[in-house]
Every structure is written in C-alpha cells, then in structure tokens.
ModelCIF file with pLDDT and N, C-alpha, C, O atoms, coordinates in Angstrom:
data_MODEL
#
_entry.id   MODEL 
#
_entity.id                         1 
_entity.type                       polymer 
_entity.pdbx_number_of_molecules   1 
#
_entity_poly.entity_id                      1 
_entity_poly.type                           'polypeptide(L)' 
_entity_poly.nstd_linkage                   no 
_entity_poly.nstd_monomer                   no 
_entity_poly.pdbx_seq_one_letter_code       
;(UNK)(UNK)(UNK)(UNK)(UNK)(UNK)(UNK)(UNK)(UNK)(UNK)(UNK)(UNK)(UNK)(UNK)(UNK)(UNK)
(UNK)(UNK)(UNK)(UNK)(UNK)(UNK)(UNK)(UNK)(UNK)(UNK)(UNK)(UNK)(UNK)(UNK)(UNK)(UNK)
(UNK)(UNK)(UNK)(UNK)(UNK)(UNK)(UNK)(UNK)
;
_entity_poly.pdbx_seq_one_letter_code_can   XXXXXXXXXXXXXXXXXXXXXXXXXXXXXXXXXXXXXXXX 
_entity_poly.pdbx_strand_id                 A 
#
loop_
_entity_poly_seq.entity_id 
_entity_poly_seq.num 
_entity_poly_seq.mon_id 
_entity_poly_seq.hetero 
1 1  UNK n 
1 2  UNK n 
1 3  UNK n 
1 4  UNK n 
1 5  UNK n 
1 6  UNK n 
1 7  UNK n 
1 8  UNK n 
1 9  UNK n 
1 10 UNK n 
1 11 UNK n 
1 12 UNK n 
1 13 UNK n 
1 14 UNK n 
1 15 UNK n 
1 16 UNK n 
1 17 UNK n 
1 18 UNK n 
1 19 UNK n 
1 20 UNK n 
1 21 UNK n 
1 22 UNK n 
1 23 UNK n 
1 24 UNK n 
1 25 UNK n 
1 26 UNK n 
1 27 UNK n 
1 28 UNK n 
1 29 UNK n 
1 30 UNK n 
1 31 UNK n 
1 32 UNK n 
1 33 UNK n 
1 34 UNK n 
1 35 UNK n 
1 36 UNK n 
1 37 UNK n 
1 38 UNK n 
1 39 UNK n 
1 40 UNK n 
#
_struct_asym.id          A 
_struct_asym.entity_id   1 
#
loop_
_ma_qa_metric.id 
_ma_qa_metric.mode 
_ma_qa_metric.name 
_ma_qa_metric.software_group_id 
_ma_qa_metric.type 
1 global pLDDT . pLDDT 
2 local  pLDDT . pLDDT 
#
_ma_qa_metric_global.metric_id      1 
_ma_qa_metric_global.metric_value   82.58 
_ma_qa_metric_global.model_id       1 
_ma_qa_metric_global.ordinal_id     1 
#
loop_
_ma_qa_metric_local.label_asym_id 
_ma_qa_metric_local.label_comp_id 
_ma_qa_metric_local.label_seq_id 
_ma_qa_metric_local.metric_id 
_ma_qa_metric_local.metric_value 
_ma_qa_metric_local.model_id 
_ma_qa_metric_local.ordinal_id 
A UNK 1  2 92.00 1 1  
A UNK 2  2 91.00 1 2  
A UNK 3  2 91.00 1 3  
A UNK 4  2 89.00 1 4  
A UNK 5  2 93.00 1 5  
A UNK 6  2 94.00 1 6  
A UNK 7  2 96.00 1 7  
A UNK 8  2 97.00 1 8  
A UNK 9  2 98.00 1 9  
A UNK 10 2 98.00 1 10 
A UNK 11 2 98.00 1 11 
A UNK 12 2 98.00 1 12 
A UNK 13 2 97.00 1 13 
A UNK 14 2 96.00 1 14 
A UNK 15 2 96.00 1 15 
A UNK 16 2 96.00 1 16 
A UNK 17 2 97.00 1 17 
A UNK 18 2 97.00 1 18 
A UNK 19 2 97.00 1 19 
A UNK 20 2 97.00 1 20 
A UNK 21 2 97.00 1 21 
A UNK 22 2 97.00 1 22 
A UNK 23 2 97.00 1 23 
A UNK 24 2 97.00 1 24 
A UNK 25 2 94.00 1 25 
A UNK 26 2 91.00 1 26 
A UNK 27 2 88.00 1 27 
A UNK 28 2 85.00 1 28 
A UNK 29 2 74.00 1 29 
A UNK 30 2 65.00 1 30 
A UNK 31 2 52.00 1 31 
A UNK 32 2 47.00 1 32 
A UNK 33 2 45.00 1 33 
A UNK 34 2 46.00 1 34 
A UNK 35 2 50.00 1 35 
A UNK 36 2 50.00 1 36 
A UNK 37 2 55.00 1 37 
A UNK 38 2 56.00 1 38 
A UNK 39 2 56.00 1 39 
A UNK 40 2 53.00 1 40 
#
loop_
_atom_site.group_PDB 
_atom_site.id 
_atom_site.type_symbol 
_atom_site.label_atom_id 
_atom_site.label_alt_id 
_atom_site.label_comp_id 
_atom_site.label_asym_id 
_atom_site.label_entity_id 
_atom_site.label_seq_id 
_atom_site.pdbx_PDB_ins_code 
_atom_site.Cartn_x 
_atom_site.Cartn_y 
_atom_site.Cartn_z 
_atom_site.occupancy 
_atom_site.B_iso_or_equiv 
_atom_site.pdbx_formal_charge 
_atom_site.auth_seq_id 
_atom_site.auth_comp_id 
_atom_site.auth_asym_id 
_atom_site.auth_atom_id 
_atom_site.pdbx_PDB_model_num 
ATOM 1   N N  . UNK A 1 1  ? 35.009 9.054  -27.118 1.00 92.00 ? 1  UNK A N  1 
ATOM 2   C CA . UNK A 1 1  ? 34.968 7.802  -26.374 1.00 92.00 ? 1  UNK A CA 1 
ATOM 3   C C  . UNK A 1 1  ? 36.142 7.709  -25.422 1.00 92.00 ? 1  UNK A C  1 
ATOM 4   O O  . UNK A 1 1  ? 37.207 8.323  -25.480 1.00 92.00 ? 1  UNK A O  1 
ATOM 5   N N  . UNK A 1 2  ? 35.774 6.906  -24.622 1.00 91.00 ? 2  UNK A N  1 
ATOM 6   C CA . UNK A 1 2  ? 36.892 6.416  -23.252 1.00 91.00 ? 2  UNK A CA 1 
ATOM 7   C C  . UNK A 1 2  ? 38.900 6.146  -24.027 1.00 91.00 ? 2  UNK A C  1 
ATOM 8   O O  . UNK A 1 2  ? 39.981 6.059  -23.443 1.00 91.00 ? 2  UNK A O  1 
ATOM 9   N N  . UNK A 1 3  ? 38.605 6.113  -25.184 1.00 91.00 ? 3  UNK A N  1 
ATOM 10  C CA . UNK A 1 3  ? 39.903 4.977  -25.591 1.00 91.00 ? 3  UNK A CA 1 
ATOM 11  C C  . UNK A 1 3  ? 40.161 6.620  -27.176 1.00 91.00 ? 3  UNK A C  1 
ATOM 12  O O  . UNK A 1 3  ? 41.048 6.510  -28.022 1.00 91.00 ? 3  UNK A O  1 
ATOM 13  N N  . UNK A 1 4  ? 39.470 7.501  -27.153 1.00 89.00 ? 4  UNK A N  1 
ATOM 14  C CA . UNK A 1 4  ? 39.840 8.330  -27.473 1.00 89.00 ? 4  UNK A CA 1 
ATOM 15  C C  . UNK A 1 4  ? 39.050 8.691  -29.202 1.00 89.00 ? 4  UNK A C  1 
ATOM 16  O O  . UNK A 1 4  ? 39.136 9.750  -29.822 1.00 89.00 ? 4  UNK A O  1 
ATOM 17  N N  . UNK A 1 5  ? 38.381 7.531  -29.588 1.00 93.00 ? 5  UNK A N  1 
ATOM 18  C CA . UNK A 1 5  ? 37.451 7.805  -30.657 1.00 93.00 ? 5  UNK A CA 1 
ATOM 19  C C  . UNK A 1 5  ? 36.423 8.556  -30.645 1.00 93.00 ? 5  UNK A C  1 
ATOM 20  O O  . UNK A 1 5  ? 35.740 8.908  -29.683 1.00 93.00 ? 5  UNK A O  1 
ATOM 21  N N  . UNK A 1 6  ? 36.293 8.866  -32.039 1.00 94.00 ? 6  UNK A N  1 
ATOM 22  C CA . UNK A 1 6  ? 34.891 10.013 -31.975 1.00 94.00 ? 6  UNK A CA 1 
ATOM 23  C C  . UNK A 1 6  ? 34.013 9.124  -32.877 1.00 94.00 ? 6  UNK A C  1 
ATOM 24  O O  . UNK A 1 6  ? 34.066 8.655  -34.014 1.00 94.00 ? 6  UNK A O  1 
ATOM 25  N N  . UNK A 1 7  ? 33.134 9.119  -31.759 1.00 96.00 ? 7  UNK A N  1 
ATOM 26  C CA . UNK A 1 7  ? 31.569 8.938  -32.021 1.00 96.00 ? 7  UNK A CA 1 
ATOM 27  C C  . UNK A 1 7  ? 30.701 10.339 -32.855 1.00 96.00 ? 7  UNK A C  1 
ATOM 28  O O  . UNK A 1 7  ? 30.773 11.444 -32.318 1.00 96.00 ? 7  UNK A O  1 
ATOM 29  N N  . UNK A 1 8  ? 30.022 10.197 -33.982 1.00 97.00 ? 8  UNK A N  1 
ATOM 30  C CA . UNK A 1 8  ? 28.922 11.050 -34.014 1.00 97.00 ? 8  UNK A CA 1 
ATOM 31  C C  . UNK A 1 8  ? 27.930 10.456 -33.949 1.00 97.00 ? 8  UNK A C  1 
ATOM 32  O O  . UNK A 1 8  ? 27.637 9.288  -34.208 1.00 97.00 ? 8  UNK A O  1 
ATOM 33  N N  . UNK A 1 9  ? 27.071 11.779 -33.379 1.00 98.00 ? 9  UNK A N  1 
ATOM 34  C CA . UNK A 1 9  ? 25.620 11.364 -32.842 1.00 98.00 ? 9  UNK A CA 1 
ATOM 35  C C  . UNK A 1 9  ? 24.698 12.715 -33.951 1.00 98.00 ? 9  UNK A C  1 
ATOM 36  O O  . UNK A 1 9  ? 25.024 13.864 -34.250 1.00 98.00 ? 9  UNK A O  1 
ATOM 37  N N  . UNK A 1 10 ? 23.838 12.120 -34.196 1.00 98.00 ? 10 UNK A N  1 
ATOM 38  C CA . UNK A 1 10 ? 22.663 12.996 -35.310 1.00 98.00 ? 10 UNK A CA 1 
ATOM 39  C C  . UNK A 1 10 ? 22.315 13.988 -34.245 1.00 98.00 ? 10 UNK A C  1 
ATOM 40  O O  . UNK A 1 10 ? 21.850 13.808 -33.119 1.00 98.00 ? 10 UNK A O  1 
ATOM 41  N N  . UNK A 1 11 ? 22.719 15.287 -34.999 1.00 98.00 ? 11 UNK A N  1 
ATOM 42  C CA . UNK A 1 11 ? 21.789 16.212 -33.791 1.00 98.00 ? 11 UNK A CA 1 
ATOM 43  C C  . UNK A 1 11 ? 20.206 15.967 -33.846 1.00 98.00 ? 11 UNK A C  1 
ATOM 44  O O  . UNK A 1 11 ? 19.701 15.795 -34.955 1.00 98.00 ? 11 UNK A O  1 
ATOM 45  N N  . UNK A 1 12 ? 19.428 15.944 -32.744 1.00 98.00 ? 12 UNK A N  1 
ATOM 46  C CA . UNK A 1 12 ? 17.919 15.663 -32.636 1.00 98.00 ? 12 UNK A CA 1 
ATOM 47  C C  . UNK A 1 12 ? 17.536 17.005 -32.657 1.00 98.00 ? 12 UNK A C  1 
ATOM 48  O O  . UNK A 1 12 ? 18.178 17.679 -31.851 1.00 98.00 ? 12 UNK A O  1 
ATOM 49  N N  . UNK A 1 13 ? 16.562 17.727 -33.416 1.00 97.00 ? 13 UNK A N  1 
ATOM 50  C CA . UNK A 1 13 ? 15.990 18.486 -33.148 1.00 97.00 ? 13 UNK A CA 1 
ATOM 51  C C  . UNK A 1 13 ? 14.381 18.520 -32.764 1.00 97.00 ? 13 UNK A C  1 
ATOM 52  O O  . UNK A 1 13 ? 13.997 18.828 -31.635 1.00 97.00 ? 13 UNK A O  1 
ATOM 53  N N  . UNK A 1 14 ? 13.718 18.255 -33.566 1.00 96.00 ? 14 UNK A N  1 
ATOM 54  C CA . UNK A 1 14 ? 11.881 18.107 -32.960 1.00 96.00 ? 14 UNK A CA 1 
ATOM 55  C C  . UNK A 1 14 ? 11.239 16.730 -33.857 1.00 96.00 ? 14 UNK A C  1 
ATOM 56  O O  . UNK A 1 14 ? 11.616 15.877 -34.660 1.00 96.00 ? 14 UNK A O  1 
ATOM 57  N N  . UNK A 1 15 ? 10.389 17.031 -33.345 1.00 96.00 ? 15 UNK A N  1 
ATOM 58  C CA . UNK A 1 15 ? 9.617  15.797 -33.955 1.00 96.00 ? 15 UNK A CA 1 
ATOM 59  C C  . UNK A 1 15 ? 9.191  16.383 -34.907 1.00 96.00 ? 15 UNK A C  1 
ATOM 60  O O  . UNK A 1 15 ? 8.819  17.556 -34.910 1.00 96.00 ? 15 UNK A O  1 
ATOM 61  N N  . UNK A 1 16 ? 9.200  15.352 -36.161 1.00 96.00 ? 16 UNK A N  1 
ATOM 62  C CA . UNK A 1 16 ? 10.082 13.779 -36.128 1.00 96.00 ? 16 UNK A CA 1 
ATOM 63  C C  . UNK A 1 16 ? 11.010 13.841 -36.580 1.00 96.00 ? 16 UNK A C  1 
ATOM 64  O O  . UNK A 1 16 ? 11.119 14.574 -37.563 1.00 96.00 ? 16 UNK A O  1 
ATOM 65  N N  . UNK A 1 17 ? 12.135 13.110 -36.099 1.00 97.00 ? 17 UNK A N  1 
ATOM 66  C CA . UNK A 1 17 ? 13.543 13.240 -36.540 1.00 97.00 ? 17 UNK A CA 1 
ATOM 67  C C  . UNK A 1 17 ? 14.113 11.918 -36.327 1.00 97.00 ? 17 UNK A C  1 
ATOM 68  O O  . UNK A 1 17 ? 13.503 11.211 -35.524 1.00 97.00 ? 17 UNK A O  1 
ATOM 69  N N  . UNK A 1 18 ? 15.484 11.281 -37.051 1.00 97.00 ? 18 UNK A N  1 
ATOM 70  C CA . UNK A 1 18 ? 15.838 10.047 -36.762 1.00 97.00 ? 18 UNK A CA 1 
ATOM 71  C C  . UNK A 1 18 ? 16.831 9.894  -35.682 1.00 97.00 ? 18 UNK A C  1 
ATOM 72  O O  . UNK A 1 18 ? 17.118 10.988 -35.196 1.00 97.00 ? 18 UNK A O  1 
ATOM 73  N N  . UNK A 1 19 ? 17.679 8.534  -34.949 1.00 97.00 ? 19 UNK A N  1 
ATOM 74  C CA . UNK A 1 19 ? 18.158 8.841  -33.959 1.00 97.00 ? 19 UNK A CA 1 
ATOM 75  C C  . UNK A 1 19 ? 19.638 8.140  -34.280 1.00 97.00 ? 19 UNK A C  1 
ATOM 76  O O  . UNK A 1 19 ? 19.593 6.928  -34.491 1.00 97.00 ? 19 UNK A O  1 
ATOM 77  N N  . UNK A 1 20 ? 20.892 8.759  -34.333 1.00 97.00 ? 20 UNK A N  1 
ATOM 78  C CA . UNK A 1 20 ? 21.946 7.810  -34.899 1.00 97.00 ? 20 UNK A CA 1 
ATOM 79  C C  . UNK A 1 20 ? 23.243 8.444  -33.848 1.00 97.00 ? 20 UNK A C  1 
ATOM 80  O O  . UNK A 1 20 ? 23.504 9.496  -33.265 1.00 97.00 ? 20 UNK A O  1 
ATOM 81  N N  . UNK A 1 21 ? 23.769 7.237  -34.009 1.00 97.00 ? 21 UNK A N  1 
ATOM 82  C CA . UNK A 1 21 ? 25.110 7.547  -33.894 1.00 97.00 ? 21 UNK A CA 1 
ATOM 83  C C  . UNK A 1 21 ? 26.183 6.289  -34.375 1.00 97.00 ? 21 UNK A C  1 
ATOM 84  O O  . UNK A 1 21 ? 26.001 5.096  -34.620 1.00 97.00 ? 21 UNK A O  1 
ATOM 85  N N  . UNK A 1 22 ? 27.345 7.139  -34.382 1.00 97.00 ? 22 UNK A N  1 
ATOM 86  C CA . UNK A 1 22 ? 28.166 5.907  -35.487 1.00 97.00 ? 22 UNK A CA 1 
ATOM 87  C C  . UNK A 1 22 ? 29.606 5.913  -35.030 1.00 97.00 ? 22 UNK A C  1 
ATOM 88  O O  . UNK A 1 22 ? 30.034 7.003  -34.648 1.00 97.00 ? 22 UNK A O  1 
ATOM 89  N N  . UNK A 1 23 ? 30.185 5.180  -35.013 1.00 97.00 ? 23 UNK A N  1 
ATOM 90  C CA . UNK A 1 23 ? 31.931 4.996  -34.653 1.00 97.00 ? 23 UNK A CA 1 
ATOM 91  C C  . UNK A 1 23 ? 32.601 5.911  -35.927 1.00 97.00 ? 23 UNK A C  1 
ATOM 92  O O  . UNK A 1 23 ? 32.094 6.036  -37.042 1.00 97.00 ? 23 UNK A O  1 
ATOM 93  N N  . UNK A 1 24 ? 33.516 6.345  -35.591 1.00 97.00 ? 24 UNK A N  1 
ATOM 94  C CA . UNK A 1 24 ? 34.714 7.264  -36.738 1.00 97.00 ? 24 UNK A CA 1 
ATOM 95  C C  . UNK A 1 24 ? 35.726 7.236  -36.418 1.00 97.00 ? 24 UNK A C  1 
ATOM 96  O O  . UNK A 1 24 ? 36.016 6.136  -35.949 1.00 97.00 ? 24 UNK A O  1 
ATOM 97  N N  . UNK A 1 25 ? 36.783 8.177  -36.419 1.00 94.00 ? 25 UNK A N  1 
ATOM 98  C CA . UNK A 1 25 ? 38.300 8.208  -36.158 1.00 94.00 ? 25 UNK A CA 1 
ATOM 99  C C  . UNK A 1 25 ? 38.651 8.258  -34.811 1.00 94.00 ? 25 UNK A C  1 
ATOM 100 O O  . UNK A 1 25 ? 38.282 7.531  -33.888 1.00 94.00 ? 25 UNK A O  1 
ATOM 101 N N  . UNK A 1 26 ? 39.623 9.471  -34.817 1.00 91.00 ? 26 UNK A N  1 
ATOM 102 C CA . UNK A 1 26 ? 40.319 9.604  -33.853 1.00 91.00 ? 26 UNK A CA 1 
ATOM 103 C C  . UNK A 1 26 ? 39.623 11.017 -33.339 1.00 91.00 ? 26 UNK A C  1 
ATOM 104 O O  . UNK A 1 26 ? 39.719 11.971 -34.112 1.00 91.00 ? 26 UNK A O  1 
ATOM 105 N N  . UNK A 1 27 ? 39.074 11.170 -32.347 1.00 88.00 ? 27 UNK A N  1 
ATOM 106 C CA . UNK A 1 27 ? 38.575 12.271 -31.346 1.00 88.00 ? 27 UNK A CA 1 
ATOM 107 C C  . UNK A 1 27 ? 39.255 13.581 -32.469 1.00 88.00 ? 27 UNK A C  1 
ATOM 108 O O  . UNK A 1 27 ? 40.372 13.379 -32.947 1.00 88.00 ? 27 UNK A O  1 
ATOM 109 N N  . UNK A 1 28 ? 38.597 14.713 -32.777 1.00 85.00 ? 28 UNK A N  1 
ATOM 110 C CA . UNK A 1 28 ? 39.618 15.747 -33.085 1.00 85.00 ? 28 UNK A CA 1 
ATOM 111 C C  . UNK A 1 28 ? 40.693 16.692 -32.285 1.00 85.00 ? 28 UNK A C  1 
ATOM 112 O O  . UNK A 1 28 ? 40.192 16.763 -31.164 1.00 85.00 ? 28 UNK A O  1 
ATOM 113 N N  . UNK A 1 29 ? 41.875 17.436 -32.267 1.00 74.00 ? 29 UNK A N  1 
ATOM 114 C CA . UNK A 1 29 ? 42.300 17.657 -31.322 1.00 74.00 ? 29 UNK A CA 1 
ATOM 115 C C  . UNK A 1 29 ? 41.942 19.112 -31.097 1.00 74.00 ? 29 UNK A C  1 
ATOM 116 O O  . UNK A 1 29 ? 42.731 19.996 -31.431 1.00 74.00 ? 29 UNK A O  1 
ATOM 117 N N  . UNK A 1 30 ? 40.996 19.332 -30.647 1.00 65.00 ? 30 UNK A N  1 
ATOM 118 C CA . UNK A 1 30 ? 40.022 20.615 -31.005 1.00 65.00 ? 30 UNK A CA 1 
ATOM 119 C C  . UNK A 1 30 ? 40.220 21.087 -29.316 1.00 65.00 ? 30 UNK A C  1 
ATOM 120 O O  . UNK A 1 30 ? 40.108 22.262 -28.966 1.00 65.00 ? 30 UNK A O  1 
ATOM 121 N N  . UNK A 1 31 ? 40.565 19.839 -28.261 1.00 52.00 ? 31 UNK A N  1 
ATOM 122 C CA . UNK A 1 31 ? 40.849 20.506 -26.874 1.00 52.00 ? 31 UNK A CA 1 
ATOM 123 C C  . UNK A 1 31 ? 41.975 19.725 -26.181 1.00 52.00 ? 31 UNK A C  1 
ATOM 124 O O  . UNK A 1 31 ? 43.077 20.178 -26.493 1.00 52.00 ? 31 UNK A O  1 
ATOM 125 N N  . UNK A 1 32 ? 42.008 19.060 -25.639 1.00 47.00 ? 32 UNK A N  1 
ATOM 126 C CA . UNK A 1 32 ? 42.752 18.600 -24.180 1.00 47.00 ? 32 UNK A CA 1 
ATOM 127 C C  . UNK A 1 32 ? 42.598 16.924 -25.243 1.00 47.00 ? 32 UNK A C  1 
ATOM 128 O O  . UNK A 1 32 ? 41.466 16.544 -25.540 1.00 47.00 ? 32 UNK A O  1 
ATOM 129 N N  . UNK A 1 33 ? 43.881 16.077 -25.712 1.00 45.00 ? 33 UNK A N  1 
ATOM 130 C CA . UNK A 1 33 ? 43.882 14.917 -25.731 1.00 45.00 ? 33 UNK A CA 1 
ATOM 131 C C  . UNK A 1 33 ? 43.003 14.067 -25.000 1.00 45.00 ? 33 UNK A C  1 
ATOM 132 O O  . UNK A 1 33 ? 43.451 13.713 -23.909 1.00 45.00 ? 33 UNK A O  1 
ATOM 133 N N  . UNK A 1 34 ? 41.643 13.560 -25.368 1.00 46.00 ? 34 UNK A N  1 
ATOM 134 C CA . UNK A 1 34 ? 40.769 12.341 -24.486 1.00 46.00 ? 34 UNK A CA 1 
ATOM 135 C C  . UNK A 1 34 ? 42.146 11.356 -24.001 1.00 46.00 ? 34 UNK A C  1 
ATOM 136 O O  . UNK A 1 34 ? 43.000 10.749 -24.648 1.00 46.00 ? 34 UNK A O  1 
ATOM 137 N N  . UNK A 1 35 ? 41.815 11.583 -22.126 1.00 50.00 ? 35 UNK A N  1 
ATOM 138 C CA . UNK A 1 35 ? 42.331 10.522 -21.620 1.00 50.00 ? 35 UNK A CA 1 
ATOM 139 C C  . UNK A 1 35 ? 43.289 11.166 -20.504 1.00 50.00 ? 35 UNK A C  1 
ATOM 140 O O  . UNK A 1 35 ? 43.638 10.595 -19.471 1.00 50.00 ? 35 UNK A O  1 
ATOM 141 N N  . UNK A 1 36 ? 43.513 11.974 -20.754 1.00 50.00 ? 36 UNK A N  1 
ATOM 142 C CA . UNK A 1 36 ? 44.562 13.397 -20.339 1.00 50.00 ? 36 UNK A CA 1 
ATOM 143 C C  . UNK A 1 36 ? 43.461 14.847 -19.134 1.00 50.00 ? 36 UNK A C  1 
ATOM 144 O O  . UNK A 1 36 ? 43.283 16.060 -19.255 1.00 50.00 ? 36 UNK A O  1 
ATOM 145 N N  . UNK A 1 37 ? 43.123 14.077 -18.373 1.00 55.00 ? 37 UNK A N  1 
ATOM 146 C CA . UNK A 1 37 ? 42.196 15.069 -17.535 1.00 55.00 ? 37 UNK A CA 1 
ATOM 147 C C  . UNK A 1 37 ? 40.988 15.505 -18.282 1.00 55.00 ? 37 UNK A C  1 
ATOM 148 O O  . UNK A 1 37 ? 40.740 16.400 -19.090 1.00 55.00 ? 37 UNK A O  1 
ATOM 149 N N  . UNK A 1 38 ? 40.304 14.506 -17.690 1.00 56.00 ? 38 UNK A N  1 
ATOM 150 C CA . UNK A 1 38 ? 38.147 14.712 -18.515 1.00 56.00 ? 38 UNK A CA 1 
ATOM 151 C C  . UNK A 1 38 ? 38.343 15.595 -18.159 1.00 56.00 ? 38 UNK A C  1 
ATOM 152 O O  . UNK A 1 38 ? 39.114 16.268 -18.842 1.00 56.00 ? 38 UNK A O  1 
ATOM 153 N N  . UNK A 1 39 ? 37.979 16.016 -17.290 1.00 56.00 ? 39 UNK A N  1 
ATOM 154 C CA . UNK A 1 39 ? 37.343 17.103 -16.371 1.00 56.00 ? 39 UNK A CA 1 
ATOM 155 C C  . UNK A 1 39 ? 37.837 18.430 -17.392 1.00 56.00 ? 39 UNK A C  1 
ATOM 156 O O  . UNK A 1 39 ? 36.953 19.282 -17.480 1.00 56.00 ? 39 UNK A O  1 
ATOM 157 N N  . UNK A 1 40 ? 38.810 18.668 -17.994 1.00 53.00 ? 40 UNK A N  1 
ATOM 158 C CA . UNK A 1 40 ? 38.877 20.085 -18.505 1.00 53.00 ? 40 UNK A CA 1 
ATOM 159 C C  . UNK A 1 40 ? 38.899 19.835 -19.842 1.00 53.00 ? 40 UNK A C  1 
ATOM 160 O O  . UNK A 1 40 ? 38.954 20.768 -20.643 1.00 53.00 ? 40 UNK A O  1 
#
C-alpha cells in the first residue's frame, strides 16, 4: 500500500475460486522501502 502496508490478495486461479484480500503489517523488506522510488 501507498503508506507502506501489505495487503494480501488470494491468488485467483480458475473457476471457481473465492476473491479476497485483507490488510496486514508492514510491507516486507524483500526490495526498495514502499515510498522510496515506486518505480524500482
């Protein structure tokens, strides 16, 4: 998210499948700090 939270979203695969997503922590720091140049 914009403010640096991680959202998960249900991966969709085929029909039928359900559709979710949910608020959680803090973004992981797995790349570039959210907020700190999207673009890369």
């Amino acid at each position: 998210g914009p403010d640096g939270t991680c959202y998960v979203a249900h991966y969709l695969a085929r029909y039928t499948d359900f559709d979710s997503i949910q608020k959680a922590g803090t973004y992981p720091p797995w790349g570039v700090a959210p907020g700190d140049g999207w673009d890369e």
